[in-house]
PDB file of N, CA and C in Angstrom:
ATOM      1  N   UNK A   1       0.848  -1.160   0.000  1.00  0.00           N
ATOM      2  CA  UNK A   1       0.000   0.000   0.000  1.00  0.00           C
ATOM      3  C   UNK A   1       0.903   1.235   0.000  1.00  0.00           C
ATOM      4  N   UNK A   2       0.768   2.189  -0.663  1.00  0.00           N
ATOM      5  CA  UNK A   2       1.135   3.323  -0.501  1.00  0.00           C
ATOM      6  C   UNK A   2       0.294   4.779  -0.923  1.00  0.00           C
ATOM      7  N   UNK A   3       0.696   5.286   0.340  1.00  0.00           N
ATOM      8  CA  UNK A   3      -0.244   6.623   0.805  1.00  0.00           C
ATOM      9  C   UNK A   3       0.384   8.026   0.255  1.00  0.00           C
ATOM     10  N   UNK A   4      -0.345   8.451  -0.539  1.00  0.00           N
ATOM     11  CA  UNK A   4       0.355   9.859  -0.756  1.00  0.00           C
ATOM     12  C   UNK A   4      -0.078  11.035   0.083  1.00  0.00           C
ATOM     13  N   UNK A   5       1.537  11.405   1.058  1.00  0.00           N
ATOM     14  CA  UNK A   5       1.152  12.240   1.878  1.00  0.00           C
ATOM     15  C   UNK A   5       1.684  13.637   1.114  1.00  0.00           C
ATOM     16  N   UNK A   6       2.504  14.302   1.998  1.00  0.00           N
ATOM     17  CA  UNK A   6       2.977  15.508   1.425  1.00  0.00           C
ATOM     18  C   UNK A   6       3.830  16.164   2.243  1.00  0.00           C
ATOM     19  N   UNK A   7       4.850  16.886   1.875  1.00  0.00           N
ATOM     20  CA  UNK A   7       5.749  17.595   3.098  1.00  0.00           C
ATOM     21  C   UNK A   7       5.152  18.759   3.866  1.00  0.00           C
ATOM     22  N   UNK A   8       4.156  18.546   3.614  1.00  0.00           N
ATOM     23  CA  UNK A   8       3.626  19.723   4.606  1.00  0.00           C
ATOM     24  C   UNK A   8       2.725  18.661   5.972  1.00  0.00           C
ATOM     25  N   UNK A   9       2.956  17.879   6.204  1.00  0.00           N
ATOM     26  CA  UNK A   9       2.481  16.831   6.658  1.00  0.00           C
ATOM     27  C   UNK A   9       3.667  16.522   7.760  1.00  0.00           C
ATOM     28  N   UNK A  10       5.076  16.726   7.445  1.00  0.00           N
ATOM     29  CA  UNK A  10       6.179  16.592   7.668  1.00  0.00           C
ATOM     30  C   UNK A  10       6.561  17.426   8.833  1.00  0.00           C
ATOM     31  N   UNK A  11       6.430  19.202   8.483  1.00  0.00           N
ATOM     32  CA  UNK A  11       6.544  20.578   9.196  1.00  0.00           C
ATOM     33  C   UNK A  11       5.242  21.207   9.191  1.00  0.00           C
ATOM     34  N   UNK A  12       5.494  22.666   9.952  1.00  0.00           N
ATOM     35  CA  UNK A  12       4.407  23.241   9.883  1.00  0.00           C
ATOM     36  C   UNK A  12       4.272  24.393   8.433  1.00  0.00           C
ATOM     37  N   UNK A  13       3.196  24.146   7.927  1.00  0.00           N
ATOM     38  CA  UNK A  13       2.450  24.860   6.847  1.00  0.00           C
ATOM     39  C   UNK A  13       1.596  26.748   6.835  1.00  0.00           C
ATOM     40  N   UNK A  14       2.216  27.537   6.579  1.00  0.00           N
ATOM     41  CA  UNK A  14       1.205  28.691   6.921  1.00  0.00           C
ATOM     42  C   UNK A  14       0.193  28.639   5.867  1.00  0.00           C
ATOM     43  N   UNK A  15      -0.724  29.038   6.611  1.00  0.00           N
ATOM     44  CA  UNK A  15      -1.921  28.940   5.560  1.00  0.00           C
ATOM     45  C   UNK A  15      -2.543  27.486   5.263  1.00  0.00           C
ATOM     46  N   UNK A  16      -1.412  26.609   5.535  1.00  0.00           N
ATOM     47  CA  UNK A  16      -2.045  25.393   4.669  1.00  0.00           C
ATOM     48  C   UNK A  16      -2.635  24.193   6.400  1.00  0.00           C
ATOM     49  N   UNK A  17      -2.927  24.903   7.585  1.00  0.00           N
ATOM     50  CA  UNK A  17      -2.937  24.214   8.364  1.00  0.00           C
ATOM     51  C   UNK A  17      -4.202  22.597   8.026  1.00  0.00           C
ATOM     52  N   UNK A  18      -4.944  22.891   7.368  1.00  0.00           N
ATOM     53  CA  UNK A  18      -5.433  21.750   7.395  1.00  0.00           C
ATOM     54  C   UNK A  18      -5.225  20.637   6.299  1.00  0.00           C
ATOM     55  N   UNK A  19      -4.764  21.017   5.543  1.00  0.00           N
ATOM     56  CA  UNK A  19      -3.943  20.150   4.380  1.00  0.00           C
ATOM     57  C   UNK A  19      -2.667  19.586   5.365  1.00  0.00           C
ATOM     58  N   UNK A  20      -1.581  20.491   6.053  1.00  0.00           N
ATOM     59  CA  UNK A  20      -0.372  19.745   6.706  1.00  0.00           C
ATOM     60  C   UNK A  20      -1.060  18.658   7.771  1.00  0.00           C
ATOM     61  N   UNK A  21      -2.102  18.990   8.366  1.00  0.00           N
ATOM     62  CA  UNK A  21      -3.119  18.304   9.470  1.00  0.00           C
ATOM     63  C   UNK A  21      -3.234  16.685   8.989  1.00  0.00           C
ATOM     64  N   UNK A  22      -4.436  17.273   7.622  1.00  0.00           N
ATOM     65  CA  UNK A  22      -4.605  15.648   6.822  1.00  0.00           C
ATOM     66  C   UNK A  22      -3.351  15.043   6.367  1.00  0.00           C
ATOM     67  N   UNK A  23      -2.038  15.249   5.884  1.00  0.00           N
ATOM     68  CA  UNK A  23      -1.052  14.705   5.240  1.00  0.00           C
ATOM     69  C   UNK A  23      -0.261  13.888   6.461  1.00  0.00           C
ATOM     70  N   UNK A  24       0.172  14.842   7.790  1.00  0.00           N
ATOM     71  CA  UNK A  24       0.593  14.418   9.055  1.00  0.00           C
ATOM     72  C   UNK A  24      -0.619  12.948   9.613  1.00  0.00           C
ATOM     73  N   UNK A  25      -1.879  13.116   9.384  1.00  0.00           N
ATOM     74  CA  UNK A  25      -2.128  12.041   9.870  1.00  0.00           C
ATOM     75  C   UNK A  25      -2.178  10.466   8.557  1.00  0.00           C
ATOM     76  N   UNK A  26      -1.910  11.080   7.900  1.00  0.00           N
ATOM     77  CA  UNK A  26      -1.614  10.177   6.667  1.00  0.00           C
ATOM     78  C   UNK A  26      -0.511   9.621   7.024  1.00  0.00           C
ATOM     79  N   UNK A  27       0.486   9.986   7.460  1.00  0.00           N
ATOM     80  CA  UNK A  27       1.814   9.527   7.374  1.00  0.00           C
ATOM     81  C   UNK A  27       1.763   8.926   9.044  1.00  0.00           C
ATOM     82  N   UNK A  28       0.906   8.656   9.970  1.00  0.00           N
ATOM     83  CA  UNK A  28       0.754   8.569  11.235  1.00  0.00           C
ATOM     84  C   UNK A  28      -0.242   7.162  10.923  1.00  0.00           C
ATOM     85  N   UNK A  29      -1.044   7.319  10.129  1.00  0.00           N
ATOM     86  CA  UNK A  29      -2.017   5.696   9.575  1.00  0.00           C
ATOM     87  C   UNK A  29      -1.226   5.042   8.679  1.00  0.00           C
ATOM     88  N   UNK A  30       0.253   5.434   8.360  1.00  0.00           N
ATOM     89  CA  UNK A  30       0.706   4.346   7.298  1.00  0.00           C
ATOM     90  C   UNK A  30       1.543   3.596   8.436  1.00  0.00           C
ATOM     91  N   UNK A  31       2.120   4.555   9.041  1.00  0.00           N
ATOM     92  CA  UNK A  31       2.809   3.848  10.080  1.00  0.00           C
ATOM     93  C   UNK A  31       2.550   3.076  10.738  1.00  0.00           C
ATOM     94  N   UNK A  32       1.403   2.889  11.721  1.00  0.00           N
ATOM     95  CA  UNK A  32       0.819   2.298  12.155  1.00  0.00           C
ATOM     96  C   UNK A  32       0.249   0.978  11.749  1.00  0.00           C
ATOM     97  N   UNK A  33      -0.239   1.256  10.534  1.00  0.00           N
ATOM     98  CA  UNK A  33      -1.141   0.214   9.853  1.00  0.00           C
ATOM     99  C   UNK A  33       0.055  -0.880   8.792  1.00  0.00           C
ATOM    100  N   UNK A  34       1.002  -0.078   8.680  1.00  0.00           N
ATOM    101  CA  UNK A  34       2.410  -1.207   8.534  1.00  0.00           C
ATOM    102  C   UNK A  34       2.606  -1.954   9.589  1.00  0.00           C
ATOM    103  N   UNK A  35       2.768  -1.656  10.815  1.00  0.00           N
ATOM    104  CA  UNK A  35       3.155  -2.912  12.252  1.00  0.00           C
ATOM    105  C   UNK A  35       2.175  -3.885  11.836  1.00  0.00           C
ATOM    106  N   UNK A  36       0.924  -3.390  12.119  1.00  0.00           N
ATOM    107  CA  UNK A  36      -0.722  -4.203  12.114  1.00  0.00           C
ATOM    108  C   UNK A  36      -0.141  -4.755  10.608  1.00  0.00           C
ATOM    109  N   UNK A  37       0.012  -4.960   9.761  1.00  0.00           N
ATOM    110  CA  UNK A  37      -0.261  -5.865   8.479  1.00  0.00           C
ATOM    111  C   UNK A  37       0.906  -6.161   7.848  1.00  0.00           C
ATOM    112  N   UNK A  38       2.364  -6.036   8.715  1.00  0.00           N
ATOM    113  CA  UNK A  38       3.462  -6.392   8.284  1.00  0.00           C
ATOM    114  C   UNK A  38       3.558  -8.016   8.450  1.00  0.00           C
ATOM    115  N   UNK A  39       3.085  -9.173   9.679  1.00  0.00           N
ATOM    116  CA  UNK A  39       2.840 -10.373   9.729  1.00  0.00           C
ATOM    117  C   UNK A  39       2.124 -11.034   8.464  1.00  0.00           C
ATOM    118  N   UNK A  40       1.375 -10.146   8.029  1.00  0.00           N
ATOM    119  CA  UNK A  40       0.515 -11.066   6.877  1.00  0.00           C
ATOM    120  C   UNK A  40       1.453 -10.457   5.386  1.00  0.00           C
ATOM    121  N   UNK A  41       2.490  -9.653   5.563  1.00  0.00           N
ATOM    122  CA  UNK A  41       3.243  -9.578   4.088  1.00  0.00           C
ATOM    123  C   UNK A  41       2.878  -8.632   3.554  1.00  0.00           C
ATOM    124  N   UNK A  42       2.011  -7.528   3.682  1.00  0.00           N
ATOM    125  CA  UNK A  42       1.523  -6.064   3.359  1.00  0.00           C
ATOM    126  C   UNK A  42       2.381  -4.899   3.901  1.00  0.00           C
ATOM    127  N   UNK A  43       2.850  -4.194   2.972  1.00  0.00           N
ATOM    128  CA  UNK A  43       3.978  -3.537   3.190  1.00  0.00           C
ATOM    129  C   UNK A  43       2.976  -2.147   3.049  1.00  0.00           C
ATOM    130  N   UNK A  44       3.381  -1.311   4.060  1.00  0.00           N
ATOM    131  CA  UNK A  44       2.419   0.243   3.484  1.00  0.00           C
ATOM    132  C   UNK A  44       3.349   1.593   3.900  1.00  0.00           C
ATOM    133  N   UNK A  45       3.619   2.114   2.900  1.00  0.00           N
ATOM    134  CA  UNK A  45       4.800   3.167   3.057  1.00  0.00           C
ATOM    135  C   UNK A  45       4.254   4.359   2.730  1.00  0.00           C
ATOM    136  N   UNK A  46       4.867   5.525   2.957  1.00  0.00           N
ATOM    137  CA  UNK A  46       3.869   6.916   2.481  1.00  0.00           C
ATOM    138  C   UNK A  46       4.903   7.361   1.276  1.00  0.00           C
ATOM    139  N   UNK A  47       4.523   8.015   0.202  1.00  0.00           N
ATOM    140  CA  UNK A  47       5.273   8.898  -0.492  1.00  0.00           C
ATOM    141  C   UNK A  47       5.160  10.426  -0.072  1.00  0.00           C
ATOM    142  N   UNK A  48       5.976  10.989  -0.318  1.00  0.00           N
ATOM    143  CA  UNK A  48       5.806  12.374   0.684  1.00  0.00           C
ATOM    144  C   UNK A  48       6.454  13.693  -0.567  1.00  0.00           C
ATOM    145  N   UNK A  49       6.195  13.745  -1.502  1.00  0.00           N
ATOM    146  CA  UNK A  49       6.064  14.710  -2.406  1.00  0.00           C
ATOM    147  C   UNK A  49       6.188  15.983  -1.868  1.00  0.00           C
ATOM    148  N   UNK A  50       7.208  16.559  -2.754  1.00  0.00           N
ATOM    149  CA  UNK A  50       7.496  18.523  -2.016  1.00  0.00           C
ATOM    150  C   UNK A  50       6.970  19.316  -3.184  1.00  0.00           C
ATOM    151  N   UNK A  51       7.148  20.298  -3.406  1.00  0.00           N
ATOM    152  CA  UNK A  51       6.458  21.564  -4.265  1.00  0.00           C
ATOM    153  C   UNK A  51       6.488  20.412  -6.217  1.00  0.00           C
ATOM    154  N   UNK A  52       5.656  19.880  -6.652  1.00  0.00           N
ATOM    155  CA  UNK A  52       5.426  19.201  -7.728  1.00  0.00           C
ATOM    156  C   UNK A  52       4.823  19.952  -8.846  1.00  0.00           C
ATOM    157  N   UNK A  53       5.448  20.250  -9.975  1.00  0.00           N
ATOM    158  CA  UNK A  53       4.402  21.213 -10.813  1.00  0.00           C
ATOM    159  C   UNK A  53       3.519  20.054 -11.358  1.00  0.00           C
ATOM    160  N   UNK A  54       2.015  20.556 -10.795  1.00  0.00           N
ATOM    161  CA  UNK A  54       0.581  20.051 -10.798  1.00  0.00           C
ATOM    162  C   UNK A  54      -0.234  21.313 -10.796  1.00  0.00           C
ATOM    163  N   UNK A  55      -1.735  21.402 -11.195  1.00  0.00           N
ATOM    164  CA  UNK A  55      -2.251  22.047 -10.915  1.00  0.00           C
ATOM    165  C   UNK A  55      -2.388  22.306  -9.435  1.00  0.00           C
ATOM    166  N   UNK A  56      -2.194  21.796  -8.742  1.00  0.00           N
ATOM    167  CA  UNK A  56      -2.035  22.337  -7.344  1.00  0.00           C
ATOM    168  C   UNK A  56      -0.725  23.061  -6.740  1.00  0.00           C
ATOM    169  N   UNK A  57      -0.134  23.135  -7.590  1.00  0.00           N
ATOM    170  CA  UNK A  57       0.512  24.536  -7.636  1.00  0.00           C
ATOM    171  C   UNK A  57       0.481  25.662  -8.095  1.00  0.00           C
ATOM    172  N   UNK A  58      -0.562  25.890  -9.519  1.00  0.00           N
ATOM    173  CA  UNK A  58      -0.859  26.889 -10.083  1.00  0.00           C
ATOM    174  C   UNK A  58      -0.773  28.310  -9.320  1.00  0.00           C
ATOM    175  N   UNK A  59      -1.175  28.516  -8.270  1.00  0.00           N
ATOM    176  CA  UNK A  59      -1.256  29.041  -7.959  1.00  0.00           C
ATOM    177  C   UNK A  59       0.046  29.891  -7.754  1.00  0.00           C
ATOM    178  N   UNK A  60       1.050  29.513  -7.436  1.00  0.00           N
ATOM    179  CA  UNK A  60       2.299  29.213  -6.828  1.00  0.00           C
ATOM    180  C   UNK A  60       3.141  29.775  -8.244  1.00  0.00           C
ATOM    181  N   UNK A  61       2.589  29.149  -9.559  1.00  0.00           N
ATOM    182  CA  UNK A  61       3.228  29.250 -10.274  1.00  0.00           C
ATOM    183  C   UNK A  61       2.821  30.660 -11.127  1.00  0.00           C
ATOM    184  N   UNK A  62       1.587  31.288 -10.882  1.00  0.00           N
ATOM    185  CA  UNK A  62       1.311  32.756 -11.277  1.00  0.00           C
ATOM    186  C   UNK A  62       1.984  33.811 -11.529  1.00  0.00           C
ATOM    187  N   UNK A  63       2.939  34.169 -10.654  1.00  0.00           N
ATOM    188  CA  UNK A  63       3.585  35.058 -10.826  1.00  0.00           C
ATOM    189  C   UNK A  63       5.263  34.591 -10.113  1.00  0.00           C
ATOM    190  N   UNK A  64       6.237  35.566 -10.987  1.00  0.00           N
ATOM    191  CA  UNK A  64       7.400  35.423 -10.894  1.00  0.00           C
ATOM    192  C   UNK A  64       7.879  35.271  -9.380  1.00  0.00           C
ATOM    193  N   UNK A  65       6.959  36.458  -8.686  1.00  0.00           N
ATOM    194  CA  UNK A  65       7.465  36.368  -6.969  1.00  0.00           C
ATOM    195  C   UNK A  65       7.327  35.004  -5.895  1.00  0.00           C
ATOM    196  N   UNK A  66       5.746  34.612  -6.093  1.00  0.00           N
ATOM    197  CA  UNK A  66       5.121  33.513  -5.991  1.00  0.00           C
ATOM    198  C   UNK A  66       5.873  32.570  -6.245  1.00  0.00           C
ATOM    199  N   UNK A  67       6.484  31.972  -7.396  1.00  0.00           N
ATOM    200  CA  UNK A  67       7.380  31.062  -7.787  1.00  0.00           C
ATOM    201  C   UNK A  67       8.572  30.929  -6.690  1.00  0.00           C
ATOM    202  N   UNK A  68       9.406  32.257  -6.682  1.00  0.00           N
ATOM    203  CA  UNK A  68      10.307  32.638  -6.288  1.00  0.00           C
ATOM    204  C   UNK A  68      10.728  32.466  -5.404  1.00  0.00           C
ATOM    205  N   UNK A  69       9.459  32.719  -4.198  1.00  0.00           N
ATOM    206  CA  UNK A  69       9.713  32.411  -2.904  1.00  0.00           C
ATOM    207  C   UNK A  69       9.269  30.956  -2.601  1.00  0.00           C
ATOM    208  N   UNK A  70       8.212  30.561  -3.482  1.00  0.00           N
ATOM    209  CA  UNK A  70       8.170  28.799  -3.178  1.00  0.00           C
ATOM    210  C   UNK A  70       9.635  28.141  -3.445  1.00  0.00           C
ATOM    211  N   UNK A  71      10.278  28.456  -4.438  1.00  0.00           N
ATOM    212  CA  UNK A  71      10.916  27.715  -4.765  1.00  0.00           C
ATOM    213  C   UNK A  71      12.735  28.147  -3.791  1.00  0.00           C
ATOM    214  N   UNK A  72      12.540  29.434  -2.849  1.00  0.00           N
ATOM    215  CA  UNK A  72      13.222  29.685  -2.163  1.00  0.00           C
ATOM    216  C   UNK A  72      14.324  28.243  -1.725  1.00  0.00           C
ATOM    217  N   UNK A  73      13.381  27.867  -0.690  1.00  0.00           N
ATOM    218  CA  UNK A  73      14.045  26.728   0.127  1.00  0.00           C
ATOM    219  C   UNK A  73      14.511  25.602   0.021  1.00  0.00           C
ATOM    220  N   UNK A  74      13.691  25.156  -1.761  1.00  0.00           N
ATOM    221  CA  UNK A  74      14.597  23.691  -2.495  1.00  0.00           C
ATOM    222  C   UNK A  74      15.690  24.200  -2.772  1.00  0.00           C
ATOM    223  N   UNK A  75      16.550  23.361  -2.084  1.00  0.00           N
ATOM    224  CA  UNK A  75      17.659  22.907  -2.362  1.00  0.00           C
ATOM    225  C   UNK A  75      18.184  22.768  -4.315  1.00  0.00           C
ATOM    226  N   UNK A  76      17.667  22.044  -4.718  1.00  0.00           N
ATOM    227  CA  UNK A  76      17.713  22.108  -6.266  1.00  0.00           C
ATOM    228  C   UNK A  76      17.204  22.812  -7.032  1.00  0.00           C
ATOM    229  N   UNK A  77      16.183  24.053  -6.739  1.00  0.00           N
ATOM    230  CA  UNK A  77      15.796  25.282  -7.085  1.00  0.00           C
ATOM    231  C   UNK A  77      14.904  25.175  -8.348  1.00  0.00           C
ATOM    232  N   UNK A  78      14.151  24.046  -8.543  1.00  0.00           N
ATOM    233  CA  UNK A  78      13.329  23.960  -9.341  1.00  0.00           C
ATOM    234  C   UNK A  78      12.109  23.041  -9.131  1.00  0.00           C
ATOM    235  N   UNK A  79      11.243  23.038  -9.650  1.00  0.00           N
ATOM    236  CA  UNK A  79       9.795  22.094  -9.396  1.00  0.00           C
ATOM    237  C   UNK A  79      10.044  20.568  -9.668  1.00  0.00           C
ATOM    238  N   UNK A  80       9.647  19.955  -8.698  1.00  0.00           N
ATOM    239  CA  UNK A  80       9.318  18.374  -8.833  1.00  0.00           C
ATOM    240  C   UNK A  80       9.073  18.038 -10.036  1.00  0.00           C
ATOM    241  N   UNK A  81       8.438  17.226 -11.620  1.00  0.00           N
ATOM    242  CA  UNK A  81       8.436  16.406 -12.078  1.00  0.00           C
ATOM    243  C   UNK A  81       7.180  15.223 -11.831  1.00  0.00           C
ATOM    244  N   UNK A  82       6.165  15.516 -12.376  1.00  0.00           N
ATOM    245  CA  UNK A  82       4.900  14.412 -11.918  1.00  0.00           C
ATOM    246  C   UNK A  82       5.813  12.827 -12.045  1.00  0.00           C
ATOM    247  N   UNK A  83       6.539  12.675 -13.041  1.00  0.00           N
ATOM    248  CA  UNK A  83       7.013  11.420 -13.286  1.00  0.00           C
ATOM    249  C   UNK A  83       8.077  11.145 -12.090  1.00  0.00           C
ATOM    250  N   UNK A  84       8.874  11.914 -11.439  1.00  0.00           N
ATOM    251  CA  UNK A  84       9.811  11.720 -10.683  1.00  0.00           C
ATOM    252  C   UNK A  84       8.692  11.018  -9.538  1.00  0.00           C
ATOM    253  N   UNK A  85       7.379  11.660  -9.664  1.00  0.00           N
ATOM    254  CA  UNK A  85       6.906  11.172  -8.261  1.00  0.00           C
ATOM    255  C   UNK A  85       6.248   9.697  -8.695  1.00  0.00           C
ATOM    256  N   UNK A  86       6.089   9.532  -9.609  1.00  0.00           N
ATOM    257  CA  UNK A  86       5.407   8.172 -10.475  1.00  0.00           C
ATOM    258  C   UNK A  86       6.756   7.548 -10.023  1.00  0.00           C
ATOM    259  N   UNK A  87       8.295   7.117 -10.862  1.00  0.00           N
ATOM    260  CA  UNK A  87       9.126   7.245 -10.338  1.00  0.00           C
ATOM    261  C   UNK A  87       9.483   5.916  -9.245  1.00  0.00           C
ATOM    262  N   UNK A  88       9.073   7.406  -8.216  1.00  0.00           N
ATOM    263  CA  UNK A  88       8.952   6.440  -6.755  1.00  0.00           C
ATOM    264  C   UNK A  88       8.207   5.869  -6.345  1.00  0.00           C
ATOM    265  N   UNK A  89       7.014   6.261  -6.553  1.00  0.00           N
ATOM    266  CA  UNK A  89       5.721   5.173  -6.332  1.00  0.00           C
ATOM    267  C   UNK A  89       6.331   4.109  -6.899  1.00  0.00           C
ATOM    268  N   UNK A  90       6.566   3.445  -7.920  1.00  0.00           N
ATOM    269  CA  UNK A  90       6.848   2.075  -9.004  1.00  0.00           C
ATOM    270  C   UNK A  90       7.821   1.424  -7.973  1.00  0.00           C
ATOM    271  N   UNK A  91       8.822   2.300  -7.602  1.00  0.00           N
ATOM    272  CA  UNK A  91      10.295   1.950  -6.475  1.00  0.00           C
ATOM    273  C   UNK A  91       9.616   0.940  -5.283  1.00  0.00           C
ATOM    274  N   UNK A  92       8.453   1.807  -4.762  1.00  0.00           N
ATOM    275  CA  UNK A  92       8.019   1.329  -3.512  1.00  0.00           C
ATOM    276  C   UNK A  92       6.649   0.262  -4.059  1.00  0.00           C
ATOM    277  N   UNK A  93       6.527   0.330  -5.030  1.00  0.00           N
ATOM    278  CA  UNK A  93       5.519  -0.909  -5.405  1.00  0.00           C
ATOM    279  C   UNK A  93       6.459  -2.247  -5.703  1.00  0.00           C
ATOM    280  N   UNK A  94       7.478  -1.943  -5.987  1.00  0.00           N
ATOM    281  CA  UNK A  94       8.436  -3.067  -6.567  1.00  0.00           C
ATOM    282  C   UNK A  94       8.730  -3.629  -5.557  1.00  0.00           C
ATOM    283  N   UNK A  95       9.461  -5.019  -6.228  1.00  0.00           N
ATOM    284  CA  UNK A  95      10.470  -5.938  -5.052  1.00  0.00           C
ATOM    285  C   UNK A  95      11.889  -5.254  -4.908  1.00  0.00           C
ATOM    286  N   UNK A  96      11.969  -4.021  -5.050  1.00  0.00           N
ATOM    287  CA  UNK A  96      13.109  -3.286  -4.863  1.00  0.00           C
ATOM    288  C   UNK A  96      13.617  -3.044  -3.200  1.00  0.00           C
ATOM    289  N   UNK A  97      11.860  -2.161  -3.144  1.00  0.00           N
ATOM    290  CA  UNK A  97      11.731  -2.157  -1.475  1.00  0.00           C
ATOM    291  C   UNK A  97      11.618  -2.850  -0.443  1.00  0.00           C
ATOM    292  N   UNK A  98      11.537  -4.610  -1.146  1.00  0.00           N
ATOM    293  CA  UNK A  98      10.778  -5.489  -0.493  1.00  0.00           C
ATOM    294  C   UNK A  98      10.936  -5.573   1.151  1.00  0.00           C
ATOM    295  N   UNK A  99      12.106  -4.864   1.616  1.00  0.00           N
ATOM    296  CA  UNK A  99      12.100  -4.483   3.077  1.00  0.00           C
ATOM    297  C   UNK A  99      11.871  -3.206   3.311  1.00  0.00           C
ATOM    298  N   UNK A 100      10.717  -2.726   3.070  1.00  0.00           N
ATOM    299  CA  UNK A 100      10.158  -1.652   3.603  1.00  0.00           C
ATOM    300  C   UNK A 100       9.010  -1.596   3.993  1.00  0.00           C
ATOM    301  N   UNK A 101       8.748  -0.530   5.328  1.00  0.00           N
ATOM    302  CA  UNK A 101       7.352  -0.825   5.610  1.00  0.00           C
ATOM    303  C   UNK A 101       7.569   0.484   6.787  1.00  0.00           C
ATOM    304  N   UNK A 102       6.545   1.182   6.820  1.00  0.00           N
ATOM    305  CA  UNK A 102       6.059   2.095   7.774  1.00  0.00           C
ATOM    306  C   UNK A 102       6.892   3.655   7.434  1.00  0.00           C
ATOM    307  N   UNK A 103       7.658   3.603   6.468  1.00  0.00           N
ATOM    308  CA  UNK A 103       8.377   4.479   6.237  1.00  0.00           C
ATOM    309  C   UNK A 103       7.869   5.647   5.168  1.00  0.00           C
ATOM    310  N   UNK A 104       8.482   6.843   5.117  1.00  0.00           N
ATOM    311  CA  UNK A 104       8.128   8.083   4.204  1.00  0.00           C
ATOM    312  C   UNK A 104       9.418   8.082   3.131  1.00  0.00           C
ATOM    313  N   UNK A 105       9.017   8.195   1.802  1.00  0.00           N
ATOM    314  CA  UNK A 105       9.928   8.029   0.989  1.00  0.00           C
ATOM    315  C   UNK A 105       9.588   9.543   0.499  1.00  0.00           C
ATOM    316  N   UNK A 106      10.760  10.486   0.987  1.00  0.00           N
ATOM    317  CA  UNK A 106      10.589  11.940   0.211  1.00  0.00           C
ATOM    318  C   UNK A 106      11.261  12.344  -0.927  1.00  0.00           C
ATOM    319  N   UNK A 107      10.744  12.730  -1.668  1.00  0.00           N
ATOM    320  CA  UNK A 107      10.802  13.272  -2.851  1.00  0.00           C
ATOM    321  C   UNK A 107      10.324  14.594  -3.194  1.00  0.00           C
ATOM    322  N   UNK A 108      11.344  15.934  -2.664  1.00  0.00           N
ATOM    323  CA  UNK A 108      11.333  16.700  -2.195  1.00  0.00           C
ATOM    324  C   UNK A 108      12.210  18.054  -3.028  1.00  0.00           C
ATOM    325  N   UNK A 109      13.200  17.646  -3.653  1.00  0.00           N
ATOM    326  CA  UNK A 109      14.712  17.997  -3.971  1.00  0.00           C
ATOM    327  C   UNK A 109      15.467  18.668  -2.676  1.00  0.00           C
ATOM    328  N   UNK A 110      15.423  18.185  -2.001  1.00  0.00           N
ATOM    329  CA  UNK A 110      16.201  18.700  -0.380  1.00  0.00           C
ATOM    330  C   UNK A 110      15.317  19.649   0.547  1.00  0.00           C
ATOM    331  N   UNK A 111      14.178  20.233   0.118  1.00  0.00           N
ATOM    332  CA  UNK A 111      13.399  20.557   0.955  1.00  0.00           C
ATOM    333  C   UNK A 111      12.849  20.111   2.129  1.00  0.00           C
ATOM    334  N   UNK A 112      12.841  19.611   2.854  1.00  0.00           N
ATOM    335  CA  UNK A 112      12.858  19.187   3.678  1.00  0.00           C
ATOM    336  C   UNK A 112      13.713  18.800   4.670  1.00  0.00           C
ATOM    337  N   UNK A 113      14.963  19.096   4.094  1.00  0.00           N
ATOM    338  CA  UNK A 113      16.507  18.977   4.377  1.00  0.00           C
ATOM    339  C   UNK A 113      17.043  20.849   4.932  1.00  0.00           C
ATOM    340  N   UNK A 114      16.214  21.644   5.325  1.00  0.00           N
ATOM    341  CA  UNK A 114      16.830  22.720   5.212  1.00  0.00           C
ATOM    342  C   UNK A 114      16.300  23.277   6.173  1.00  0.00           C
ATOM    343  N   UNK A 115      17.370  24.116   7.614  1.00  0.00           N
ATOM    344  CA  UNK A 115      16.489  23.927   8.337  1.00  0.00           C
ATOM    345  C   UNK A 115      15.122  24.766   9.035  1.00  0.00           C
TER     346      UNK A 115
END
């Protein structure tokens, strides 16, 4: 199983308190629900996606400033990649991960890395 949470789920969010709310408890039911269904061979990990150009960034992506300051704090100074996050989903669906379980796989470009 894998849960798509989000890095705002991770830290705290201005503005976005109830989106970081739902993503934080996303990543709090994968965990959990990995112990509970790791005996029967069900592996459930979260993907945890940082600023992704999607329409749910549009907003973000409007104007030059907007951009500017989202894209402040990545580390690699540019937008996620829908496929980078496809990507990792496939990683954590595969027998790649086959020892994984309860964990957040971020995909972020260092955002989340900064402090």
């Amino acid at each position: 199983m894998i849960n798509v949470a989000s890095v705002a789920g991770l830290n705290g969010s201005p503005f976005m308190s109830h989106y970081g709310a739902a993503k934080a408890g996303l990543i709090s039911f994968s965990r959990s629900l990995a112990i509970e269904l790791a005996a029967q061979g069900v592996r459930v990990n979260s993907l945890v996606p940082g600023w992704i150009e999607t329409d749910l960034t549009d907003f973000l992506r409007g104007t030059k400033e907007a951009e500017a300051g989202a894209l402040a704090r990545v580390p690699m100074a540019r937008w996620g990649r829908p496929e980078e996050i496809a990507h990792a989903a496939l990683f954590l669906a595969s027998d790649s991960s086959s020892f994984m379980t309860g964990q957040e796989l971020i995909v972020d470009g260092g955002l989340s890395a900064m402090p």
